[in-house]
PDB file of N, CA and C in Angstrom:
ATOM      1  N   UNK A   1       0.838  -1.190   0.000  1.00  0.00           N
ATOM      2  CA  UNK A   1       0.000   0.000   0.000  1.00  0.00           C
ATOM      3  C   UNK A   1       0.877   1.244   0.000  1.00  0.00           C
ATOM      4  N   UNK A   2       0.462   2.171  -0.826  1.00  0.00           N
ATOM      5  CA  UNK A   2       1.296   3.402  -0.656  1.00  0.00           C
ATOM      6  C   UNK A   2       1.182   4.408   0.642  1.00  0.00           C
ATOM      7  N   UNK A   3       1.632   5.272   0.438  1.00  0.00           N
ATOM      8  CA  UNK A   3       1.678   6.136   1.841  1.00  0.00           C
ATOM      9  C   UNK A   3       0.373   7.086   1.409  1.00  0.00           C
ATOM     10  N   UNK A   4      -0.425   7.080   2.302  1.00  0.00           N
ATOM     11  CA  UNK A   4      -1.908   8.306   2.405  1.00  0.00           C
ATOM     12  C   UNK A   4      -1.094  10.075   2.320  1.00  0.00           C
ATOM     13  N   UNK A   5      -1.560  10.809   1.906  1.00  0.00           N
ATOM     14  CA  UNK A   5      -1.436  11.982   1.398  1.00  0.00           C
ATOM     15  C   UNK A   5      -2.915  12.356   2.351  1.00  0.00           C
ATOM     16  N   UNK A   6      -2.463  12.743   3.574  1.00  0.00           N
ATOM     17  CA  UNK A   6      -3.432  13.853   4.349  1.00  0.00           C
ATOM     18  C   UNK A   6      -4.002  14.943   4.061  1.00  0.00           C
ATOM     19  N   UNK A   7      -3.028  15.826   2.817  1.00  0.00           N
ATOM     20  CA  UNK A   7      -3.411  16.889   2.650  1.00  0.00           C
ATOM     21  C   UNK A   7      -4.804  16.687   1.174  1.00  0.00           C
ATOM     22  N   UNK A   8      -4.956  15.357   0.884  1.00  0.00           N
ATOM     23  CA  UNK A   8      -5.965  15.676   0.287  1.00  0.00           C
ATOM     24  C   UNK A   8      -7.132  14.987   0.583  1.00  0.00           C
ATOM     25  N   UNK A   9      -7.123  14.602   1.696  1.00  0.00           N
ATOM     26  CA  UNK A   9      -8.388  13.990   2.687  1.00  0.00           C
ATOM     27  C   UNK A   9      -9.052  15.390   3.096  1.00  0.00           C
ATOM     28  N   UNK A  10     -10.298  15.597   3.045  1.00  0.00           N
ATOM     29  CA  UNK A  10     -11.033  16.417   3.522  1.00  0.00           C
ATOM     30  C   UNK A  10     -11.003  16.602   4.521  1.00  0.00           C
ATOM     31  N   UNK A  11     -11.323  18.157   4.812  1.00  0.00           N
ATOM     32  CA  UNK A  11     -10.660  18.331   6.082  1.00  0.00           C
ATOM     33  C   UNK A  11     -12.113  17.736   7.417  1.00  0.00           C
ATOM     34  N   UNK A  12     -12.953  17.146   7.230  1.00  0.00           N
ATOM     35  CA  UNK A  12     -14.172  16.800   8.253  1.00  0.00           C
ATOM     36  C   UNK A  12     -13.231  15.782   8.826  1.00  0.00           C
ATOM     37  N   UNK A  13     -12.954  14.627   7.681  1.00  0.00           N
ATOM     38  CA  UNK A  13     -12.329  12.990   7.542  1.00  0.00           C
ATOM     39  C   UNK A  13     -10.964  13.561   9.094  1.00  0.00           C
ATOM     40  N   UNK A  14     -10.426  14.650   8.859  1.00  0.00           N
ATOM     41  CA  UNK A  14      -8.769  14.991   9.366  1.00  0.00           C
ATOM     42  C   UNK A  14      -9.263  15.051  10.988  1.00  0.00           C
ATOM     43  N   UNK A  15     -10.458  16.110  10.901  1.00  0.00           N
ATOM     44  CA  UNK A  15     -11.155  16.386  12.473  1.00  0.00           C
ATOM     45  C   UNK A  15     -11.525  15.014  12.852  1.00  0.00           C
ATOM     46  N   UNK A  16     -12.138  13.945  12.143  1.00  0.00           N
ATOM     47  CA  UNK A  16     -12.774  12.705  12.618  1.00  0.00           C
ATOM     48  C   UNK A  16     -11.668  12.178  13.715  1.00  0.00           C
ATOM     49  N   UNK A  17     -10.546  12.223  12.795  1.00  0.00           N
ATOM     50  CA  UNK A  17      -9.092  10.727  12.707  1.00  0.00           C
ATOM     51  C   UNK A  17      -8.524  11.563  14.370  1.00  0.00           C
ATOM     52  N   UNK A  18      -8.416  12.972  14.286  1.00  0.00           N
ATOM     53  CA  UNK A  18      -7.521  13.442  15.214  1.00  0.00           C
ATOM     54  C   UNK A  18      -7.562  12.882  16.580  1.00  0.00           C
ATOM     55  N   UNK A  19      -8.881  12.696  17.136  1.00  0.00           N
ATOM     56  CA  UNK A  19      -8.841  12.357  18.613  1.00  0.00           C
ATOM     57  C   UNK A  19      -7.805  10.431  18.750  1.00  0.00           C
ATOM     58  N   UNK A  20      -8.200   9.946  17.364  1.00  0.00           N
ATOM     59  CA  UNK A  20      -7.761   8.525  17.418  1.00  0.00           C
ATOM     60  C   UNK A  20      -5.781   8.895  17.142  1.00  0.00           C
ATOM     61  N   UNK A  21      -5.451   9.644  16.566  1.00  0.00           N
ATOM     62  CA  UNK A  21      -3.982   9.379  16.190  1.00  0.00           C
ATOM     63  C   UNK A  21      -3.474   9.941  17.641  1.00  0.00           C
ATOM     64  N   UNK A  22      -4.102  10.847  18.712  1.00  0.00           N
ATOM     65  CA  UNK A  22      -3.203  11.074  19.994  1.00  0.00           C
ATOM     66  C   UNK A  22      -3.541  10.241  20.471  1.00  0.00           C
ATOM     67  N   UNK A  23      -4.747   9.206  20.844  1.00  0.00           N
ATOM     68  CA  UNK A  23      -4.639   7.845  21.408  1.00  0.00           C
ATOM     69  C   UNK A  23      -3.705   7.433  21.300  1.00  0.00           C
ATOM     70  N   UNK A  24      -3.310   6.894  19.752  1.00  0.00           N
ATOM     71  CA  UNK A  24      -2.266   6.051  19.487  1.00  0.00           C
ATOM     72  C   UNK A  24      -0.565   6.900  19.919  1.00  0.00           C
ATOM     73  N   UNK A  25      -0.684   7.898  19.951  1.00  0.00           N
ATOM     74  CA  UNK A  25       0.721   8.443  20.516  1.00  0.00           C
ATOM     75  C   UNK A  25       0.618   7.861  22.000  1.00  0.00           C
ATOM     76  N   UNK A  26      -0.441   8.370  22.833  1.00  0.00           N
ATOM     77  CA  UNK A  26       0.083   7.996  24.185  1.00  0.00           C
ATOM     78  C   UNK A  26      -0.190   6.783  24.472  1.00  0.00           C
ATOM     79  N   UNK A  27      -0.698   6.073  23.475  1.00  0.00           N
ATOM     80  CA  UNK A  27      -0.741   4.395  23.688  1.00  0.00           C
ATOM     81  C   UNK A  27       0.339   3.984  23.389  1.00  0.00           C
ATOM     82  N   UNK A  28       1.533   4.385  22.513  1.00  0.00           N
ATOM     83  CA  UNK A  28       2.760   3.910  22.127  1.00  0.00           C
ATOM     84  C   UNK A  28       3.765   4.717  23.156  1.00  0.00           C
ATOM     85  N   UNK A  29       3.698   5.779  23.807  1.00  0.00           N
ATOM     86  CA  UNK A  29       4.265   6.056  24.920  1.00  0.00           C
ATOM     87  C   UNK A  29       4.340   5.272  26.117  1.00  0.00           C
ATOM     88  N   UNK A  30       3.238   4.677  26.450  1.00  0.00           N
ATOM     89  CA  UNK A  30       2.664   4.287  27.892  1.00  0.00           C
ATOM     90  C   UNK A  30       3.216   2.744  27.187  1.00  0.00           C
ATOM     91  N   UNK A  31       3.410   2.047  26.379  1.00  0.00           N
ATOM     92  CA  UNK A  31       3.671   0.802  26.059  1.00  0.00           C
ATOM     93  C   UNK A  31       6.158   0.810  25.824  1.00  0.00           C
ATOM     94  N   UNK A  32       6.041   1.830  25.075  1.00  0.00           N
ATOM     95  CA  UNK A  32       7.808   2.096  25.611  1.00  0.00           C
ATOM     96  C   UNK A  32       8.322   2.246  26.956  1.00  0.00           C
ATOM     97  N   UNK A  33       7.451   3.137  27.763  1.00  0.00           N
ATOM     98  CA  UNK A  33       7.519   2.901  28.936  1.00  0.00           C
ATOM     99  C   UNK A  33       7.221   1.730  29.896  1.00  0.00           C
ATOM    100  N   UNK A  34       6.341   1.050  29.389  1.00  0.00           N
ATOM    101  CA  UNK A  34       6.798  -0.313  29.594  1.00  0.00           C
ATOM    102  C   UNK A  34       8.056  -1.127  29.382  1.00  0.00           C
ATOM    103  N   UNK A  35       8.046  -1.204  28.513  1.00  0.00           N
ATOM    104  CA  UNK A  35       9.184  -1.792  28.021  1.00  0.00           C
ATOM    105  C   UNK A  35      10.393  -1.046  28.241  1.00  0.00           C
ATOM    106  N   UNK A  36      10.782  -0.157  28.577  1.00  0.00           N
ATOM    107  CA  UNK A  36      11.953   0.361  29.205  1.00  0.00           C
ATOM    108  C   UNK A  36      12.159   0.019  30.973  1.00  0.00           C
ATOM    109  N   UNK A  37      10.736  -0.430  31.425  1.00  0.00           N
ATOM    110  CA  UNK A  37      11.016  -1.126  32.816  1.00  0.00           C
ATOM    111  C   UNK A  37      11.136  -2.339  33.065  1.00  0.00           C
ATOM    112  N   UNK A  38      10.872  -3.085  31.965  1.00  0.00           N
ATOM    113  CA  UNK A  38      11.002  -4.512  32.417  1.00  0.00           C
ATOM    114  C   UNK A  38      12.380  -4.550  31.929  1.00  0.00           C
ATOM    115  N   UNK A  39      13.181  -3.836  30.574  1.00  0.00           N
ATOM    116  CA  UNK A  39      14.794  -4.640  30.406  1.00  0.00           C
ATOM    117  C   UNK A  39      15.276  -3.809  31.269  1.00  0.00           C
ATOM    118  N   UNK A  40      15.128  -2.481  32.357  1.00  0.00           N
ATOM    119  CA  UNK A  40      15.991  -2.123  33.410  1.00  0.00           C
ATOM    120  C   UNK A  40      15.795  -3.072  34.262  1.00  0.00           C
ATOM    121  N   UNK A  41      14.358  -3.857  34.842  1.00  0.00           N
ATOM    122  CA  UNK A  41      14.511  -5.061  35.671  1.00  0.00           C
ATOM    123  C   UNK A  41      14.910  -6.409  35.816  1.00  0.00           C
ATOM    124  N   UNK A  42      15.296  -6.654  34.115  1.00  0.00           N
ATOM    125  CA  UNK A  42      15.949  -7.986  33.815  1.00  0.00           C
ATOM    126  C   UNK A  42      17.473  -7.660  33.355  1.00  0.00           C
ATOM    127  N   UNK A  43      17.619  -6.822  32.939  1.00  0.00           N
ATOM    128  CA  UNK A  43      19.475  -6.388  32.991  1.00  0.00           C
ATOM    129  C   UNK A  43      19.735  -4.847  34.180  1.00  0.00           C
ATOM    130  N   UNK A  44      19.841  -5.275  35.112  1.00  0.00           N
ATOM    131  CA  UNK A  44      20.444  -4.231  35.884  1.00  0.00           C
ATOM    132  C   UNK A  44      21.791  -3.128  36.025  1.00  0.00           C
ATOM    133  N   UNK A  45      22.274  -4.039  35.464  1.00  0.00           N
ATOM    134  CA  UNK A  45      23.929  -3.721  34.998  1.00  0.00           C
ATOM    135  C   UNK A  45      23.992  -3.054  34.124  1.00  0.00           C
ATOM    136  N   UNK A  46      23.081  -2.767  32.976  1.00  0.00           N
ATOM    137  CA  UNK A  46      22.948  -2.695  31.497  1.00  0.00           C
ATOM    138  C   UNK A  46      23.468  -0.628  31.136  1.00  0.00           C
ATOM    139  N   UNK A  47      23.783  -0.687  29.900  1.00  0.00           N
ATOM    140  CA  UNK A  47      24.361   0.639  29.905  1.00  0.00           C
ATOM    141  C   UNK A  47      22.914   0.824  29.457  1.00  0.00           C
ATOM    142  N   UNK A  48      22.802   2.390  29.347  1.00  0.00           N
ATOM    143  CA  UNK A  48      21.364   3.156  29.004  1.00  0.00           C
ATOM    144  C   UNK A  48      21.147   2.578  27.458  1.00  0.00           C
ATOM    145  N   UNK A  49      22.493   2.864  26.300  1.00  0.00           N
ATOM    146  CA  UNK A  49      23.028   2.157  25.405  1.00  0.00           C
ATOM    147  C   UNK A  49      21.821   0.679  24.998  1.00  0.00           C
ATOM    148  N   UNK A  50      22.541   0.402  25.938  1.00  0.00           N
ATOM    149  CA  UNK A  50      21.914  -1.301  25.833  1.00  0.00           C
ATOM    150  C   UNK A  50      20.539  -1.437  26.150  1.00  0.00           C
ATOM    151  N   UNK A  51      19.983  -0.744  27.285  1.00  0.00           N
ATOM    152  CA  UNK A  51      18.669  -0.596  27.368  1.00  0.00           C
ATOM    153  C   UNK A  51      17.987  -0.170  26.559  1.00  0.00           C
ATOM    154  N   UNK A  52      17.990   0.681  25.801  1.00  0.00           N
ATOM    155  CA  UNK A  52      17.518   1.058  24.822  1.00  0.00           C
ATOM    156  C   UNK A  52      17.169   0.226  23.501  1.00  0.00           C
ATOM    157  N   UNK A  53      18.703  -0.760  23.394  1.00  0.00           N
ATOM    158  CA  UNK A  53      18.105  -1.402  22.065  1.00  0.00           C
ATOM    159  C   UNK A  53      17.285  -2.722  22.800  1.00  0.00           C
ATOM    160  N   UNK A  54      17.445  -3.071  23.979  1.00  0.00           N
ATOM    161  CA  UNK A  54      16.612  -4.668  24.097  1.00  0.00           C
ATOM    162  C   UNK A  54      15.197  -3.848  24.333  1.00  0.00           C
ATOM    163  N   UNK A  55      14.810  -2.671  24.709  1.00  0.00           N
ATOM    164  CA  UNK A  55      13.262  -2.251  24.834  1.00  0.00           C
ATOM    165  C   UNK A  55      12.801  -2.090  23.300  1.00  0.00           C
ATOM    166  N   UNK A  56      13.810  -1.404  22.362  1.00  0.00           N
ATOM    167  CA  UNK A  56      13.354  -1.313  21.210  1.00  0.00           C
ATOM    168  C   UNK A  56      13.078  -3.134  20.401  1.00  0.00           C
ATOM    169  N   UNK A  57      13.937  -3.819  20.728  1.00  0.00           N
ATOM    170  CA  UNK A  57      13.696  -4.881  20.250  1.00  0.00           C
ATOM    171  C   UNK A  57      12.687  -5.668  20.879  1.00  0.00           C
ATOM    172  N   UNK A  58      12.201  -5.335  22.066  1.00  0.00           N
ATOM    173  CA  UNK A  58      10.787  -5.856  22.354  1.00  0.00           C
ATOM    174  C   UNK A  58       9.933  -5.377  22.057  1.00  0.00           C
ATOM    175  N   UNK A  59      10.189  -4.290  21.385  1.00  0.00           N
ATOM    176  CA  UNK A  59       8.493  -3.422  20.757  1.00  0.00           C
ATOM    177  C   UNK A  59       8.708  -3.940  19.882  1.00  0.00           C
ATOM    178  N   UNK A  60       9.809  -4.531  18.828  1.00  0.00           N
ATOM    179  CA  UNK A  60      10.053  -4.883  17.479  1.00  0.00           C
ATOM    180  C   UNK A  60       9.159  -6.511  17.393  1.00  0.00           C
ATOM    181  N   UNK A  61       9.078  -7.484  19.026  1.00  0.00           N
ATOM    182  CA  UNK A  61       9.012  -8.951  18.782  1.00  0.00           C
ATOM    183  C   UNK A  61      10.458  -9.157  18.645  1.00  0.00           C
ATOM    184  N   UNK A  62      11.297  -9.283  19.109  1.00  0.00           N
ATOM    185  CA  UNK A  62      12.663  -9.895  18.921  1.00  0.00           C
ATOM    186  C   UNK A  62      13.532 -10.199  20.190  1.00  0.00           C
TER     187      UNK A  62
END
């Protein structure tokens, strides 16, 4: 599928979508933040470095 072009969705369609796309921001916030506490609680030792990629790789499935 190609990438959607917002700017030529009407602007009613743009007001509809808005309340749902900040859901999804602070639903993907509140879920990194997850996942940035469980690999600080399973690697303690871990550099910030390293924390970073095993939280990213659990949002990834990996």
């Amino acid at each position: 599928m190609g990438k959607i072009n917002y700017r030529s969705l009407p602007k009613i369609v743009l007001q509809m979508l808005r309340p749902y796309s900040c859901q999804l921001l602070v639903g993907a916030k509140h879920w990194e933040d997850k996942l940035s506490l469980i690999a600080k609680n399973s690697s303690p030792n871990a550099s910030p470095v390293q924390l970073s990629v095993v939280s990213r790789g659990e949002a990834l499935g990996r």
